[in-house]
N, C-alpha and C. Protein backbone atom coordinates (compact mmCIF):
# COMPACT_ATOMS: atom_id res chain seq x y z
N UNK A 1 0.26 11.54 2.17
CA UNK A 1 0.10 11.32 0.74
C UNK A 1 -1.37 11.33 0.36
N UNK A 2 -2.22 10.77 1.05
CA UNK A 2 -3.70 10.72 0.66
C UNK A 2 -4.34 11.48 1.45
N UNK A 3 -3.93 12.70 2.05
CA UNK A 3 -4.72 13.41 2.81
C UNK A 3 -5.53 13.08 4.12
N UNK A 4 -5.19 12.06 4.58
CA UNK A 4 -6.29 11.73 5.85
C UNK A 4 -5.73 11.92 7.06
N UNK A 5 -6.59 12.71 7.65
CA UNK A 5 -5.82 12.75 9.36
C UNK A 5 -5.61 11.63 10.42
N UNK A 6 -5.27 11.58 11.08
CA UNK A 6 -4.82 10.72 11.42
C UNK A 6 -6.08 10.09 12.55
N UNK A 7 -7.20 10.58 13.18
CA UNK A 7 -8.21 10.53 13.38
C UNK A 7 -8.99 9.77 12.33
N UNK A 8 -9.10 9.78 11.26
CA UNK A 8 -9.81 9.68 10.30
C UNK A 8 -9.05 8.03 9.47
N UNK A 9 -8.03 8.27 9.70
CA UNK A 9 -7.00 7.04 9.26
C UNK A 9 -7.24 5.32 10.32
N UNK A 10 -6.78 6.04 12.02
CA UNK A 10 -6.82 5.30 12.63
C UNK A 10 -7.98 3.97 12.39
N UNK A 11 -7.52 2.74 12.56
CA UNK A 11 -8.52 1.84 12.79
C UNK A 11 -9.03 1.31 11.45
N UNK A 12 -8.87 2.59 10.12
CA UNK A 12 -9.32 2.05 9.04
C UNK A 12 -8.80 0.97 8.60
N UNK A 13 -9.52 0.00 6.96
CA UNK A 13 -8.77 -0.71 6.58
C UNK A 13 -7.89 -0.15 5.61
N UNK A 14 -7.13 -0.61 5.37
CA UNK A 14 -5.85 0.20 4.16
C UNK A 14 -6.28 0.13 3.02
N UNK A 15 -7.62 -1.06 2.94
CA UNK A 15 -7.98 -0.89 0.89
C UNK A 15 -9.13 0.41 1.24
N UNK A 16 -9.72 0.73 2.44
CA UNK A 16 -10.42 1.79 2.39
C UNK A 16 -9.46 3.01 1.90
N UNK A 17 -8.42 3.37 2.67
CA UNK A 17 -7.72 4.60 2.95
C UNK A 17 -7.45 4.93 0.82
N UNK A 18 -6.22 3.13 1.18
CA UNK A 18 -5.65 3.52 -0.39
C UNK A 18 -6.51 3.24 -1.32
N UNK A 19 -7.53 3.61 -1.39
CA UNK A 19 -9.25 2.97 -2.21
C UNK A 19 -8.21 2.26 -3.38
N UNK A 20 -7.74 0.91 -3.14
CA UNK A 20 -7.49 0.21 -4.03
C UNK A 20 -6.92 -0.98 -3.61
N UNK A 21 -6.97 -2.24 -4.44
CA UNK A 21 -6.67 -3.70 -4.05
C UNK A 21 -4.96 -3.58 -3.67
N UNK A 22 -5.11 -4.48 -2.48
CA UNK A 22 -3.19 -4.61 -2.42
C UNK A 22 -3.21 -6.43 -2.18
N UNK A 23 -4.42 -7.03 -2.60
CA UNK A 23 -4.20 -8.46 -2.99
C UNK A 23 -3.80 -8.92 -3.95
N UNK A 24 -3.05 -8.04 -4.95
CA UNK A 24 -2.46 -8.35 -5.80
C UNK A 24 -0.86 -8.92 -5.32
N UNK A 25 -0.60 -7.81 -4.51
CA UNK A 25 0.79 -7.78 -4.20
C UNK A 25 0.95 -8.73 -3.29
N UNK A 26 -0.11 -8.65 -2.55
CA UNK A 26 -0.22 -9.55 -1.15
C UNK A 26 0.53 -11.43 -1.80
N UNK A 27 -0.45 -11.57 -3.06
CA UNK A 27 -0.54 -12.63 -3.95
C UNK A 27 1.03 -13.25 -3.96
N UNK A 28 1.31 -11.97 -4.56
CA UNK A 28 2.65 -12.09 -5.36
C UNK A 28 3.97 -12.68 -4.18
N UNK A 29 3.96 -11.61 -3.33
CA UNK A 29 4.80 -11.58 -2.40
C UNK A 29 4.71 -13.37 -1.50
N UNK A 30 3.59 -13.61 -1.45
CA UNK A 30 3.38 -14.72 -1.06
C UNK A 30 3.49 -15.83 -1.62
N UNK A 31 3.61 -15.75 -2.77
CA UNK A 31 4.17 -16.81 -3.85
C UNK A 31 5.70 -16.83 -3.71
N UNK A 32 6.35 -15.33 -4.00
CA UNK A 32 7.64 -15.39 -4.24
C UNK A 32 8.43 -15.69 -3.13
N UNK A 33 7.86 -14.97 -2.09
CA UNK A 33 8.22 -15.31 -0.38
C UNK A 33 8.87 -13.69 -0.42
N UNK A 34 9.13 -12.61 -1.05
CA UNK A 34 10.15 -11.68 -1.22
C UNK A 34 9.06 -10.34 -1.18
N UNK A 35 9.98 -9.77 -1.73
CA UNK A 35 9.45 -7.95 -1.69
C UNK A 35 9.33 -7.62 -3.08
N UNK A 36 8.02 -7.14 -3.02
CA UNK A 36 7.57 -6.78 -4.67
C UNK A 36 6.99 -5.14 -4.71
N UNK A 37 7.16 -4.82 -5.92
CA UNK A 37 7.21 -3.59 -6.03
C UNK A 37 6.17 -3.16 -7.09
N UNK A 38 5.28 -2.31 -7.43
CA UNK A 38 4.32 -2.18 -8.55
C UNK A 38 4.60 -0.52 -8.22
N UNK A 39 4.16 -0.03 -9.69
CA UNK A 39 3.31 1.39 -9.77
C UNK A 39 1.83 0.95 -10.31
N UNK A 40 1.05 2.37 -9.00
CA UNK A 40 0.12 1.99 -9.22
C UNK A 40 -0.69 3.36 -9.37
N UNK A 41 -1.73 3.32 -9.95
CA UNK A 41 -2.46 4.84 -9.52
C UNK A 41 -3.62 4.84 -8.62
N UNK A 42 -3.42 5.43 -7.58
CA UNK A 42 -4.28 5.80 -6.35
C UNK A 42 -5.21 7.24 -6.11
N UNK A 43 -6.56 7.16 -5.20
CA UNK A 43 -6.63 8.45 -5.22
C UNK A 43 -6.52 9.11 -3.90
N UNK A 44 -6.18 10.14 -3.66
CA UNK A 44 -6.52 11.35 -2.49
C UNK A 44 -7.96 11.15 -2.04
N UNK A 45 -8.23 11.63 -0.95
CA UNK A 45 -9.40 12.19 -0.20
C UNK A 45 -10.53 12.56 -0.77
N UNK A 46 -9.60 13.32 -1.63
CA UNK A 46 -10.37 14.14 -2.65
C UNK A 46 -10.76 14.22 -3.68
N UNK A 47 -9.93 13.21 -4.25
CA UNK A 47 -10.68 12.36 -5.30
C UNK A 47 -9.38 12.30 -6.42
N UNK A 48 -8.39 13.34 -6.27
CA UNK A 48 -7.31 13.53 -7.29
C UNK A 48 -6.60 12.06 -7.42
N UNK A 49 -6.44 12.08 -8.20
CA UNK A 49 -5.68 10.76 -8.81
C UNK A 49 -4.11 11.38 -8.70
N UNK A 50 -3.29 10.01 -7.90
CA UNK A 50 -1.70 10.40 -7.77
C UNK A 50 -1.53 8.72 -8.33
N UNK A 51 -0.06 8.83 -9.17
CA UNK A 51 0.88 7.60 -9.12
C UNK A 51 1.49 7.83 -8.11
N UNK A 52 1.44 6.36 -7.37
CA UNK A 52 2.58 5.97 -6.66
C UNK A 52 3.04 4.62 -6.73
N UNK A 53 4.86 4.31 -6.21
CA UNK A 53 4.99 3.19 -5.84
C UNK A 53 4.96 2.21 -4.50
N UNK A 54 3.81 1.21 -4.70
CA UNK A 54 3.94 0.82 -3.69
C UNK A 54 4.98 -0.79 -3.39
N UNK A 55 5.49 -0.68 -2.49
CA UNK A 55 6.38 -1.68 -1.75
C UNK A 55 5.94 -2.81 -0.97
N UNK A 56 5.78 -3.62 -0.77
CA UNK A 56 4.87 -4.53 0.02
C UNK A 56 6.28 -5.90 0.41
N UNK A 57 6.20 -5.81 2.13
CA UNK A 57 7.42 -7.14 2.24
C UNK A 57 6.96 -7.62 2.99
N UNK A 58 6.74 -9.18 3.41
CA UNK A 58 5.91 -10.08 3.97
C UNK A 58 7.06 -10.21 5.46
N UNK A 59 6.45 -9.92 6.42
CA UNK A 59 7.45 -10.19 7.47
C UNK A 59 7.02 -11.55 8.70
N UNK A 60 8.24 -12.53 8.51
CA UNK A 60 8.28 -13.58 9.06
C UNK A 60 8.69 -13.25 10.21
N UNK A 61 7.81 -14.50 11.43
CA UNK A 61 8.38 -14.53 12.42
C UNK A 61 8.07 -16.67 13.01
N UNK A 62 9.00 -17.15 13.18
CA UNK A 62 8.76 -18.53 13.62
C UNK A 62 8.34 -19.26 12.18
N UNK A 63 9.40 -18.94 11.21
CA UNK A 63 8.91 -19.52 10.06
C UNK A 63 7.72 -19.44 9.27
N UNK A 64 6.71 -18.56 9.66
CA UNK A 64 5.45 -18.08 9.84
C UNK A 64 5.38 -16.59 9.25
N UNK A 65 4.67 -16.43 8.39
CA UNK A 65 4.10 -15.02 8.00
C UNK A 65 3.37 -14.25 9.02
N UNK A 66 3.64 -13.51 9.79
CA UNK A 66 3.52 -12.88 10.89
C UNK A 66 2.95 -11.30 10.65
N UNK A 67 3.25 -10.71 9.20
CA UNK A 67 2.67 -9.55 9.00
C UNK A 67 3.15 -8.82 7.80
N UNK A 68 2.61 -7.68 7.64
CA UNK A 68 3.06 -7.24 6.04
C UNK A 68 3.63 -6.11 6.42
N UNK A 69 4.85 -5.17 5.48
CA UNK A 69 5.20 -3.84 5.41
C UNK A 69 4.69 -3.64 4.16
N UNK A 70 3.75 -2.18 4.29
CA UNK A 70 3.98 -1.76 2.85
C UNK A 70 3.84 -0.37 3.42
N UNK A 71 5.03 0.13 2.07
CA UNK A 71 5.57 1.39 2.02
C UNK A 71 4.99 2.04 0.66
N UNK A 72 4.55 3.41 0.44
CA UNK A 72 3.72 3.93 -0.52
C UNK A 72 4.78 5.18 -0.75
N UNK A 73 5.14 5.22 -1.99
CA UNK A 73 6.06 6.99 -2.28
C UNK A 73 4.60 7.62 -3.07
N UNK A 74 4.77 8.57 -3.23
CA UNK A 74 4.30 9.57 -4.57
C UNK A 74 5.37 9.99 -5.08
N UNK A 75 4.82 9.59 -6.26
CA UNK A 75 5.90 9.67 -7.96
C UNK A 75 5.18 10.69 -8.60
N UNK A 76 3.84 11.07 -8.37
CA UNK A 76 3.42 11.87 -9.11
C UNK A 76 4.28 13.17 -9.55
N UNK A 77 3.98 13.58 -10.81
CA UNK A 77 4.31 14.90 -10.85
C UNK A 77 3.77 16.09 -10.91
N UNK A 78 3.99 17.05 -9.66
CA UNK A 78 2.93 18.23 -9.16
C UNK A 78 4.24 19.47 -10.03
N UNK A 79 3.06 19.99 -10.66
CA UNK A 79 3.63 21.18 -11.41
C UNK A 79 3.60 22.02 -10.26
């Protein structure tokens, strides 16, 4: 979706990759305890601006927040 190889991906942080805050969601999800959903607009590599939705679900382990899923679509629409 954002163009980066996977060389180039590895190791990064994810607000680098998705050049944008996901402490919003982080926030949310952690308040609600659940899976929250936003559209958001992100850019490419390259600078193009795409909507997408991102998904974010807090995954417990030992009663304990243990780690995050987040899942990213493109909604954009490519003529």
């Amino acid at each position: 979706i954002y163009g980066y190889s996977a060389v180039e991906a590895i190791g990064q942080p994810l607000t680098k990759l998705l050049r944008a805050r996901v402490d919003r969601l982080w926030r949310e999800a952690s308040f609600t305890g659940s899976i929250v959903h936003h559209q958001v607009r992100h850019q490419r590599k390259t600078g193009e601006s795409i909507d997408v939705l991102m998904t974010l679900s807090l995954i417990h382990a030992h009663q304990r927040i243990s780690g995050v899923a987040i899942l990213v679509k493109d909604i954009s629409t490519h003529a």
